[in-house]
Protein backbone atom coordinates (compact mmCIF):
# COMPACT_ATOMS: atom_id res chain seq x y z
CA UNK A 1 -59.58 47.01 -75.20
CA UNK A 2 -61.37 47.55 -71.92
CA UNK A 3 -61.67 45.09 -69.00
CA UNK A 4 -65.22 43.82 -68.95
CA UNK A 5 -67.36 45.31 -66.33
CA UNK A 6 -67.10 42.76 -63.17
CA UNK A 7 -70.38 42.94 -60.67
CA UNK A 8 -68.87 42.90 -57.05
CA UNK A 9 -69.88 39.06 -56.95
CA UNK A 10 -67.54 38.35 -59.94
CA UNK A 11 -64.57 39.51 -57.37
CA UNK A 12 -65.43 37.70 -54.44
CA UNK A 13 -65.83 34.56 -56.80
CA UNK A 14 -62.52 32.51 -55.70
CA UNK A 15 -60.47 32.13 -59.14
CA UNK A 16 -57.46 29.30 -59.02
CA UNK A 17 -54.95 29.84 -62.61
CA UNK A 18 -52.72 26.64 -61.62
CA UNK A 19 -49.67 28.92 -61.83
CA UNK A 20 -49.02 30.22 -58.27
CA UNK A 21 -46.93 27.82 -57.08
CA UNK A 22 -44.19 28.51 -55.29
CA UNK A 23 -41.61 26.77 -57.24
CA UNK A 24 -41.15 27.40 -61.03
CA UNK A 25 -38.51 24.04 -61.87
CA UNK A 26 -36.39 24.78 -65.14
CA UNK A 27 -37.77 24.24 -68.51
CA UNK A 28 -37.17 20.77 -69.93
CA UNK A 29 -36.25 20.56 -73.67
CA UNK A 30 -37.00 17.05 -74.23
CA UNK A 31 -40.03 15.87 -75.07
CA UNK A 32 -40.15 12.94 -73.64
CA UNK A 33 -39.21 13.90 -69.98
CA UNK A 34 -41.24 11.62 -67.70
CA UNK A 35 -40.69 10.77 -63.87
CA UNK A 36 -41.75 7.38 -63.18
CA UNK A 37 -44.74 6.26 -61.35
CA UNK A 38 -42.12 3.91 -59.13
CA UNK A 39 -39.84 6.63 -58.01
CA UNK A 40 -42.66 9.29 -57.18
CA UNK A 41 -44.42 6.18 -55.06
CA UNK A 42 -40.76 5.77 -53.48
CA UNK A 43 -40.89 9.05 -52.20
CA UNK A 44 -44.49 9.33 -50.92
CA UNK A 45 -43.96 5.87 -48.84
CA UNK A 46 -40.58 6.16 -47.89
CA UNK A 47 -39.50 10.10 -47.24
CA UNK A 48 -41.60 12.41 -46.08
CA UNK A 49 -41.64 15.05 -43.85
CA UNK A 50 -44.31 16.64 -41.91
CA UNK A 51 -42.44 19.90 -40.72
CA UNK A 52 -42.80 18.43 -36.54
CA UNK A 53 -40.33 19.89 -34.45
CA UNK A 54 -38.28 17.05 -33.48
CA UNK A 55 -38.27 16.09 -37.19
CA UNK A 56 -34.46 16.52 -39.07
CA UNK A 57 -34.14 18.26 -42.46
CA UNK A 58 -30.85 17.37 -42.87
CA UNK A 59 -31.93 13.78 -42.76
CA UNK A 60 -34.54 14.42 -45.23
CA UNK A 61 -32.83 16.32 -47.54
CA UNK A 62 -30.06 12.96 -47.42
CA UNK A 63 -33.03 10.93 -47.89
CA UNK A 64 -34.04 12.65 -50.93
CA UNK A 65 -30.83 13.25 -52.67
CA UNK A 66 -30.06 8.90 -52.57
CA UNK A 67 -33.49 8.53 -54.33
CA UNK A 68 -32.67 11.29 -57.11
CA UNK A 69 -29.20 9.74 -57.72
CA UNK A 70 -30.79 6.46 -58.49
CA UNK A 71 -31.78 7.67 -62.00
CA UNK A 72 -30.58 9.95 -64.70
CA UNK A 73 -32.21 11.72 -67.31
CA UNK A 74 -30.45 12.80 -70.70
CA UNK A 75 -30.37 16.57 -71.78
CA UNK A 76 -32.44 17.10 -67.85
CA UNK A 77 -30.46 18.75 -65.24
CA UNK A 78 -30.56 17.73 -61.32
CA UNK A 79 -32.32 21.08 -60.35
CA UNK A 80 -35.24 19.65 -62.84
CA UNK A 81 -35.49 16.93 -60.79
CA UNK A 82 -35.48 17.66 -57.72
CA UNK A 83 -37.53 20.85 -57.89
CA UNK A 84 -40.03 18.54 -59.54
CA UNK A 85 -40.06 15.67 -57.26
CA UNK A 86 -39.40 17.18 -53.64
CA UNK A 87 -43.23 18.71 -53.39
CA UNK A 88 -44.38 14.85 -53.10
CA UNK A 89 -41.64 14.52 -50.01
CA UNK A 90 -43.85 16.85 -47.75
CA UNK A 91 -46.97 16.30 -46.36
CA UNK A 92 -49.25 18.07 -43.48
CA UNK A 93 -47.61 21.89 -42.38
CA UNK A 94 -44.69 21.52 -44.30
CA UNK A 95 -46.63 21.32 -47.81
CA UNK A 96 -49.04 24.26 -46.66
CA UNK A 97 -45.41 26.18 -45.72
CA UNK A 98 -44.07 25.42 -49.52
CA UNK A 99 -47.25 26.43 -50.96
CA UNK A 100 -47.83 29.63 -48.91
CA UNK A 101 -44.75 30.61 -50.41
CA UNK A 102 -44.30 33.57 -53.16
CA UNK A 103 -45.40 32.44 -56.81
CA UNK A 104 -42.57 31.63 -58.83
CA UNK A 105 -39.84 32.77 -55.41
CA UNK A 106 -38.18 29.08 -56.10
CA UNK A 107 -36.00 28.40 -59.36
CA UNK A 108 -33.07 26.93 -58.14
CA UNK A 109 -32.34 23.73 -55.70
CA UNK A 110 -30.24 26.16 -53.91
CA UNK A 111 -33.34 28.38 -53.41
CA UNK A 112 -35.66 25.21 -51.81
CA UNK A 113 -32.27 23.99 -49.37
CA UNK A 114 -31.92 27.97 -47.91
CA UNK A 115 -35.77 28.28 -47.55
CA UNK A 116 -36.23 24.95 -46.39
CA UNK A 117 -33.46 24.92 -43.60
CA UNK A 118 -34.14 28.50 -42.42
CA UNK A 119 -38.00 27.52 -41.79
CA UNK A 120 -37.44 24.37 -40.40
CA UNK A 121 -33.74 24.55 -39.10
CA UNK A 122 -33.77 28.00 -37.30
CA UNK A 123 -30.66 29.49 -35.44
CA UNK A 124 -31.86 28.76 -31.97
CA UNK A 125 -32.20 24.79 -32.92
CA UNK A 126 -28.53 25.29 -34.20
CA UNK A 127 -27.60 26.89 -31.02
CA UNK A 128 -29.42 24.06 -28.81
CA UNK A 129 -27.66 21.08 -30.62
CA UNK A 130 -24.42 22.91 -30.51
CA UNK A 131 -25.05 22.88 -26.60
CA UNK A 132 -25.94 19.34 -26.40
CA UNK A 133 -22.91 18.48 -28.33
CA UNK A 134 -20.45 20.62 -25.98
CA UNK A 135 -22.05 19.42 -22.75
CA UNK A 136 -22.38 15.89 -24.05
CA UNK A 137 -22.25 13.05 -20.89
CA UNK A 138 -22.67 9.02 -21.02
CA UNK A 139 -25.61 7.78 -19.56
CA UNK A 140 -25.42 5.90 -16.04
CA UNK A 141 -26.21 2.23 -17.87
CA UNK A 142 -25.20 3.39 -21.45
CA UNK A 143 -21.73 1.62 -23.01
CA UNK A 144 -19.30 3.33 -24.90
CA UNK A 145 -20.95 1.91 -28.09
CA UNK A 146 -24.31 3.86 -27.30
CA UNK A 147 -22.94 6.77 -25.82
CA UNK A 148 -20.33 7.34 -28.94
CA UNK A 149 -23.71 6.52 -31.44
CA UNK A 150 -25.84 9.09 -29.53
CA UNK A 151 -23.07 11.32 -29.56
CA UNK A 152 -22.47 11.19 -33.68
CA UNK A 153 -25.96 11.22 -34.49
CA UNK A 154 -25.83 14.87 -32.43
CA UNK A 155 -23.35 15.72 -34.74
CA UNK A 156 -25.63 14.46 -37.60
CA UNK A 157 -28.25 16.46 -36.91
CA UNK A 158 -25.96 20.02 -36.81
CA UNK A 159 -24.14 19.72 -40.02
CA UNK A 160 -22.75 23.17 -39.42
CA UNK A 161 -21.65 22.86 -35.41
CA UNK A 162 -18.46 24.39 -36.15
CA UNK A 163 -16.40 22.00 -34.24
CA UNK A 164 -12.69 21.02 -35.33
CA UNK A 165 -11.94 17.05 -35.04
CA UNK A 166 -9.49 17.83 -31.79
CA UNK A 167 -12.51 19.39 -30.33
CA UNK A 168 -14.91 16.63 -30.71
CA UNK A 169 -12.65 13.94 -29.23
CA UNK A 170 -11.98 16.45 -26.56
CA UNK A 171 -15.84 16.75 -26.44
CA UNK A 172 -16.92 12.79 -26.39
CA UNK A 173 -13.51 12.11 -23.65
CA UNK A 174 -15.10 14.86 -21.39
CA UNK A 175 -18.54 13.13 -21.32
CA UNK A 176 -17.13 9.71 -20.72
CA UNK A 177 -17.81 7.78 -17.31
CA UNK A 178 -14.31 7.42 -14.92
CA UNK A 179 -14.23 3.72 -16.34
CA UNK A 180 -14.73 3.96 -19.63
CA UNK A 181 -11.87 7.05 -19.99
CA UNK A 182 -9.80 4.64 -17.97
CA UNK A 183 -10.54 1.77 -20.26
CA UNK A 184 -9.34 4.15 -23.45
CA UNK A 185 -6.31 5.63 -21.72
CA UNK A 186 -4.85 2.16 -21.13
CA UNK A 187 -6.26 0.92 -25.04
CA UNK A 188 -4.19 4.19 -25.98
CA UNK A 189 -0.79 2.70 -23.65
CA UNK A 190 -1.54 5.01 -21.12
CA UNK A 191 -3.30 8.08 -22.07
CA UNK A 192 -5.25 9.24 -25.10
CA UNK A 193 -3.91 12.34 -25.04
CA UNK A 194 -0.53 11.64 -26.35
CA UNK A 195 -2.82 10.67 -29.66
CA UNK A 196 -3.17 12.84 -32.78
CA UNK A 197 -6.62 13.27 -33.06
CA UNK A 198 -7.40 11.48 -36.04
CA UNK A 199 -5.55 8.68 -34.23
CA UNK A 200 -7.42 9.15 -30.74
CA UNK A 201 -11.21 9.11 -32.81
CA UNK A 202 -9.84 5.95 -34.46
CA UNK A 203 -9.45 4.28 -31.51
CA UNK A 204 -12.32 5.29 -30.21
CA UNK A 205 -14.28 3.80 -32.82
CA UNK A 206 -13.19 0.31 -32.68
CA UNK A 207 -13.22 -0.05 -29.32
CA UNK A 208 -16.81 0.67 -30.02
CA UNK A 209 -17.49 -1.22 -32.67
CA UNK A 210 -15.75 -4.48 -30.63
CA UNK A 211 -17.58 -3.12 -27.03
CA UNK A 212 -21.01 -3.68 -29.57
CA UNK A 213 -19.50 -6.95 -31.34
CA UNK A 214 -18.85 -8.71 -28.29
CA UNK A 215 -22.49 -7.36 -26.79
CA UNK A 216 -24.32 -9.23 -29.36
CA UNK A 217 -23.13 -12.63 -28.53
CA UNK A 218 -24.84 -14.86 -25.88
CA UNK A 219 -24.21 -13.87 -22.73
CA UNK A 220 -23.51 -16.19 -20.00
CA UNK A 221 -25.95 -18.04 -17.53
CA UNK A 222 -27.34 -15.50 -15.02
CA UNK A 223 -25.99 -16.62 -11.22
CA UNK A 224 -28.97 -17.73 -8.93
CA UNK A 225 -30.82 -15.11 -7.52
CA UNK A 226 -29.55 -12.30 -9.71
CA UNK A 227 -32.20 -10.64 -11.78
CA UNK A 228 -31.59 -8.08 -14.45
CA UNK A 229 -34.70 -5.42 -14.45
CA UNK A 230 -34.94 -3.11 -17.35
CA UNK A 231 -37.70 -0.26 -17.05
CA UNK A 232 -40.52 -2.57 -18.58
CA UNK A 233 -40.10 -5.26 -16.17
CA UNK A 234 -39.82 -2.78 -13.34
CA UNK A 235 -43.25 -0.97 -14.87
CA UNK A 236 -45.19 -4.16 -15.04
CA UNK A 237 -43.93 -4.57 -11.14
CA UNK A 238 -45.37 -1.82 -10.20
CA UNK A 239 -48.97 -2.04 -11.61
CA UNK A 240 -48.86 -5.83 -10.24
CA UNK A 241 -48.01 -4.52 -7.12
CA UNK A 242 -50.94 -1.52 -7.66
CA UNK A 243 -53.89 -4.19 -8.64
CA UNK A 244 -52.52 -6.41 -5.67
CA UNK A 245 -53.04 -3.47 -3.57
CA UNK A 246 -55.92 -2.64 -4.45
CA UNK A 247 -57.49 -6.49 -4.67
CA UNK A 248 -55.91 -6.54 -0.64
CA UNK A 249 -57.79 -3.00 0.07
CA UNK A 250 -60.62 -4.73 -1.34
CA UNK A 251 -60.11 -7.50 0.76
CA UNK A 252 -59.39 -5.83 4.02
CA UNK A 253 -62.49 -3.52 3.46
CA UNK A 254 -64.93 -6.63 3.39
CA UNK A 255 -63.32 -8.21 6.54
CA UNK A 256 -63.80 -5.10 8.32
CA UNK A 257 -67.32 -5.38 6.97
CA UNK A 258 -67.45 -8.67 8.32
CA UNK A 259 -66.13 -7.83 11.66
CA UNK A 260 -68.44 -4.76 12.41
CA UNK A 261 -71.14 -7.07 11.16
CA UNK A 262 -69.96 -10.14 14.15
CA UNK A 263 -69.60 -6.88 16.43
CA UNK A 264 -72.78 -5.82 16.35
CA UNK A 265 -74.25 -9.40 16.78
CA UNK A 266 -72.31 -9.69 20.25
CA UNK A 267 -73.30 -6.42 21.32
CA UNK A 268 -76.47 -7.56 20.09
CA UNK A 269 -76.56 -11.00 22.13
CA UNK A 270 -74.77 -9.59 25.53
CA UNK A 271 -77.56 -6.58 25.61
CA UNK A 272 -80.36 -9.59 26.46
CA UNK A 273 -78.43 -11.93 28.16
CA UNK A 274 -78.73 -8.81 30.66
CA UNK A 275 -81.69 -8.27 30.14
CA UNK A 276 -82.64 -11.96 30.51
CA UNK A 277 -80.24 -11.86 33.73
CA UNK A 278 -81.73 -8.87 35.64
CA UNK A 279 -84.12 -10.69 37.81
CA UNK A 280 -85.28 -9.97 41.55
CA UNK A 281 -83.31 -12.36 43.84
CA UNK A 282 -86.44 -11.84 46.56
CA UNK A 283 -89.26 -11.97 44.24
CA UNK A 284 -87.76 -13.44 41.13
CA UNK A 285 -89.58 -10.54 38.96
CA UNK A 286 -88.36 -8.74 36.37
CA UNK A 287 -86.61 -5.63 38.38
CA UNK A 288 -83.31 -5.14 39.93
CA UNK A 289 -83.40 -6.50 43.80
CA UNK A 290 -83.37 -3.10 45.63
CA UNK A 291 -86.41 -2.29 43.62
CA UNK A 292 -88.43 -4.91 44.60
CA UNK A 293 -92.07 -4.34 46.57
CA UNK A 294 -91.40 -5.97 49.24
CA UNK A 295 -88.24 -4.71 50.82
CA UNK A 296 -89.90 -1.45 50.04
CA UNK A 297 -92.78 -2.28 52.12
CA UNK A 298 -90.50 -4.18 54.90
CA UNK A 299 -87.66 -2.19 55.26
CA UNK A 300 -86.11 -3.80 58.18
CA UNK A 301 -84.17 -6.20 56.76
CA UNK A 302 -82.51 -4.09 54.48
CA UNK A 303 -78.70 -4.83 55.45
CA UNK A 304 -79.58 -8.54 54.73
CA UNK A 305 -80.60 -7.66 51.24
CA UNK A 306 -77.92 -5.50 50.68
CA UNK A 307 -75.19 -7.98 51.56
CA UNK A 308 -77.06 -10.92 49.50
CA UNK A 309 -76.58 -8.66 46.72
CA UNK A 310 -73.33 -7.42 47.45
CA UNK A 311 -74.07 -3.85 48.17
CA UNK A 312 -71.88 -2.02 50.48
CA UNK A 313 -72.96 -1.67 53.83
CA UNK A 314 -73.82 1.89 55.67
CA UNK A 315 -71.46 3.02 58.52
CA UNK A 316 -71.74 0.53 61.70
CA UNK A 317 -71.96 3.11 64.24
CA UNK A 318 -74.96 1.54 66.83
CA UNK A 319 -75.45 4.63 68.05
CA UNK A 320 -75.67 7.16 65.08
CA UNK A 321 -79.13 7.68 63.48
CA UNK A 322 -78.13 4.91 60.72
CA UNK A 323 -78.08 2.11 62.49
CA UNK A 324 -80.91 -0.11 62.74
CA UNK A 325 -82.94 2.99 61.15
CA UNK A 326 -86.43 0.90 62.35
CA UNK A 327 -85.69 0.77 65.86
CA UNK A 328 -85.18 4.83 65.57
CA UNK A 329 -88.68 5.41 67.14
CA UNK A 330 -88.93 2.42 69.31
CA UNK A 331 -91.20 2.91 72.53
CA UNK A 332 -88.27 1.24 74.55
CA UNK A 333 -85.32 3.91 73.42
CA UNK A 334 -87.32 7.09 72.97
């Protein structure tokens, strides 16, 4: 029988079947297989993963395996269940990255962990943890309880590093502060390298575990004047210090206000006090004493007027032409 005829609207028309998922899970005989509402609700609230990049798969994939082995299922095999189940673990890019997937490309658990880790566990993240791991130091203010934590949950997050148990002692010893590798060589009666190295990581480990049993107990009174600062307390220091500085900038710029303000006032005040002060000392007018009318019209006593208000006198040479200037023309000298 031939295909109905199908206008070119009929093929643009988006068409969903329900059957292109990615993963086809194994057929169930029973009839009464059901997943409970608890244990789907258990993985929506409690794993999920979003596909971020500093997110771990390994950890998920833990995550989800301890839920599944809470419950069993007669004549229902694991890859059932889990195939089922782990499409309610993701969320965000990492359930658009399942579902862009091939229809039907995912029948067996195996199938979902090699897809899975390859998308979201690439070779260069391999090759980055396996270079944390080999260049692996203690912090300045971490203990040998924090540094050995941070330094297993490295090894955590690259299942596959590759690295035998000698070399990971070896490893964690390298990274070690002078002190702490001189605490463990005398814990070991002198050096840990006379250790096997199931024996050396032993050690290691309770001397840990009693470094962070010991840490959790009161600590003594703090001596007067001693402060411990951790990065919060030094933070809120600094923006204390930044509003006080800029309350005092505040504070400065209004008293330099204030003082330009008082400045201007004197300036103010001294400009007519002279002005109130500049008085003839003949006349008592308003003009400055060698200005005054009547010197200017009697010019002979002009030395008098000039010493009375202090200015300096002319050469006293009674003979040159500035002496006595008046008497220049006198009937009795010409």
């Amino acid at each position: 029988m031939a295909d109905p005829r199908r206008t070119l609207s009929d093929f643009e028309r988006p068409q969903f079947t329900g059957e292109e998922f990615s993963v086809q899970a194994p057929t169930i005989p029973a009839n009464n297989f059901e997943i409970k509402a608890s244990t789907m609700g258990m993985v929506q609230n409690s794993v999920q993963f979003d596909g971020l990049a500093d997110e771990d798969p390994h950890a998920h994939f833990s995550r989800f395996l301890q839920i599944c082995s809470t419950f069993k299922i007669n004549s229902v095999s694991d890859d059932a269940i889990r195939l089922r189940l782990f499409p309610f673990s993701l969320r965000g890019e990492a359930y658009r990255w399942l579902t862009s997937l091939a229809p039907g490309s995912i029948t067996t658990w195996k199938d979902m962990v090699e897809k899975f880790l390859a998308r979201y566990f690439p070779p260069s993240k391999a090759a980055r943890l396996r270079q944390e791991i080999s260049s692996f130091r203690q912090g300045d203010t971490e203990t040998l309880f924090e540094a050995h934590e941070r330094f297993k949950d490295l090894l955590c997050m690259c299942p596959h590093h590759g690295f035998p148990a000698w070399m990971k002692v070896q490893m964690l010893c390298n990274g070690l502060n002078y002190t702490t590798r001189q605490l463990i060589d005398a814990a070991a009666g002198g050096s840990l390298s006379n250790k096997l190295a199931e024996e050396a990581e032993t050690l290691i480990e309770n001397m840990a575990s009693n470094e962070c049993h010991w840490s959790t107990r009161q600590k003594a009174p703090r001596a007067a004047g001693l402060y411990e600062v951790n990065e919060t307390t030094a933070l809120a220091a600094k923006v204390d210090a930044l509003i006080k500085s800029v309350m005092d900038n505040n504070t400065l710029a209004a008293k330099v206000e204030a003082l330009t303000k008082r400045f201007d006032q004197f300036m103010l005040g001294c400009g007519s006090s002279a002005r109130a002060v500049m008085s003839c000392e003949t006349c008592g007018a308003g003009h400055a004493t060698t200005q005054c009318p009547i010197l200017i019209a009697s010019p002979a006593p002009t030395e008098s007027v000039k010493y009375v208000s202090g200015e300096p006198r002319g050469p006293g040479n009674a003979f040159g032409n500035t002496y006595n200037p008046g008497w220049k023309n006198h009937p009795n000298f010409s």
